[in-house]
Protein backbone atom coordinates (compact mmCIF):
# COMPACT_ATOMS: atom_id res chain seq x y z
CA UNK A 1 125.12 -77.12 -131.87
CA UNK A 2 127.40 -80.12 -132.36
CA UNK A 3 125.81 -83.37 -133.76
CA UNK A 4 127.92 -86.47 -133.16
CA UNK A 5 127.81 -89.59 -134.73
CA UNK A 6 126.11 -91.39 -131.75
CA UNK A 7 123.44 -88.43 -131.95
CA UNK A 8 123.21 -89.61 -136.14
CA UNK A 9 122.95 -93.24 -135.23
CA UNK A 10 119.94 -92.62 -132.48
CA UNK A 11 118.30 -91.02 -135.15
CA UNK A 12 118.75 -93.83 -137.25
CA UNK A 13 117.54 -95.95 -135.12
CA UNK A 14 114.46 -94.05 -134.85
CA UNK A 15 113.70 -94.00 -138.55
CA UNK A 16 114.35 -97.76 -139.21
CA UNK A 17 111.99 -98.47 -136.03
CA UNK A 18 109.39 -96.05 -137.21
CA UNK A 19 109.52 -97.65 -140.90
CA UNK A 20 109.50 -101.08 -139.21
CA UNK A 21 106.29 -100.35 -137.19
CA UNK A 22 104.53 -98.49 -140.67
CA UNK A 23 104.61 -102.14 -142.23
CA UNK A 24 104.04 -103.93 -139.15
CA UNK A 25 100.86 -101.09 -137.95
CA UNK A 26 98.22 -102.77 -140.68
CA UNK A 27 99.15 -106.65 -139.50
CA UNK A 28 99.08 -106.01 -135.71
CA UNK A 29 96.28 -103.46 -135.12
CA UNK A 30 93.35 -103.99 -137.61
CA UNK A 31 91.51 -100.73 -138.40
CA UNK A 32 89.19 -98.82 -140.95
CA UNK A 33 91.42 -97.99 -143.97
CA UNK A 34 90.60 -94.12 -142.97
CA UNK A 35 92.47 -94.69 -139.87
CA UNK A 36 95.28 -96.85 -140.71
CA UNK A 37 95.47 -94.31 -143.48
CA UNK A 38 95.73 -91.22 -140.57
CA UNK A 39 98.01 -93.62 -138.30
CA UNK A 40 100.76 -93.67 -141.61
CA UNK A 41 100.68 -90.04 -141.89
CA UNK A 42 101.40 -89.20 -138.13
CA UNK A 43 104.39 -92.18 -138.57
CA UNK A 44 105.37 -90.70 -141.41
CA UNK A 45 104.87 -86.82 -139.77
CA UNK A 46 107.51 -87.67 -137.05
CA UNK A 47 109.99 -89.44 -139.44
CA UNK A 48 109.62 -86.15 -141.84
CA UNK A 49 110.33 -84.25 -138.25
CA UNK A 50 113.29 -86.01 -137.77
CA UNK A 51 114.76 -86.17 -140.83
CA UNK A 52 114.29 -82.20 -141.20
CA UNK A 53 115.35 -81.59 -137.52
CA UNK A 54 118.95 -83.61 -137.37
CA UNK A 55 120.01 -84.08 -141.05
CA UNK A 56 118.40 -81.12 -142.53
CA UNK A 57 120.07 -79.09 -139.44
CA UNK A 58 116.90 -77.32 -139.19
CA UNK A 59 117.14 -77.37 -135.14
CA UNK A 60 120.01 -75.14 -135.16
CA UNK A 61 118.74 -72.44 -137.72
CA UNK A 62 117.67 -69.12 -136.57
CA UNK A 63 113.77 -68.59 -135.96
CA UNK A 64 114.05 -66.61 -139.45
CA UNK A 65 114.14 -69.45 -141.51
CA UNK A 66 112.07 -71.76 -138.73
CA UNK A 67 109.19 -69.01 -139.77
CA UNK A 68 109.61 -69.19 -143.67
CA UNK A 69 108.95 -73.52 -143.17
CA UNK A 70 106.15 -73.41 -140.91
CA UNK A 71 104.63 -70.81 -143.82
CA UNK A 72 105.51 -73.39 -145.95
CA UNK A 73 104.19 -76.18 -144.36
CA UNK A 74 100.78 -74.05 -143.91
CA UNK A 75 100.34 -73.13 -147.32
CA UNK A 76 100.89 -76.76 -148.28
CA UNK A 77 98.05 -77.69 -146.21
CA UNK A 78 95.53 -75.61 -147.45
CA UNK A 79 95.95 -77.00 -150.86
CA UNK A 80 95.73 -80.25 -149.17
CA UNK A 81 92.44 -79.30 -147.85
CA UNK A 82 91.10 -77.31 -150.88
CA UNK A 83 91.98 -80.58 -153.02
CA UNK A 84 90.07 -83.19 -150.42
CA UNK A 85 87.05 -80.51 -150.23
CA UNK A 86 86.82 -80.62 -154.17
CA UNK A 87 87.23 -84.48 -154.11
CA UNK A 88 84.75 -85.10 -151.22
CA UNK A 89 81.96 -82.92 -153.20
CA UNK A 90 82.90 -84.36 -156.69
């Protein structure tokens, strides 16, 4: 696949809007901390998706190395969720 620079600066775009709307998310839409908290993770989930799809050229690897992130990512969330278990019961 062939990225072009109008392709890089759509995706730029996208980040600098996404960052724009994690600072401006707290002002405009006045939640619990627990859910502004889980609003900035999914913002920052799809900026991390980005970021790993265009300039990481992740999109265009084989399914090989697609399998070896997602085992990554998994086994980086269950120490997420072992460390908030022992926190929540501590």
């Amino acid at each position: 696949m062939t990225y072009t620079l109008s392709l890089y600066t759509k995706v730029l775009v996208g980040l600098l809007l996404l960052t724009l709307l994690t600072f401006v998310q707290p002002m405009l839409y006045h939640l619990t901390p627990g859910n502004t908290a889980g609003v900035q993770l999914g913002i920052s989930a799809i900026k991390v998706g980005l970021v790993s799809a265009f300039y990481m050229h992740l999109r265009s690897e084989n399914a090989y190395l697609k399998g070896y992130i997602v085992m990554a990512l998994i086994i980086l969330l269950i120490f997420f969720v072992i460390v908030g278990i022992d926190v929540a019961y501590s």
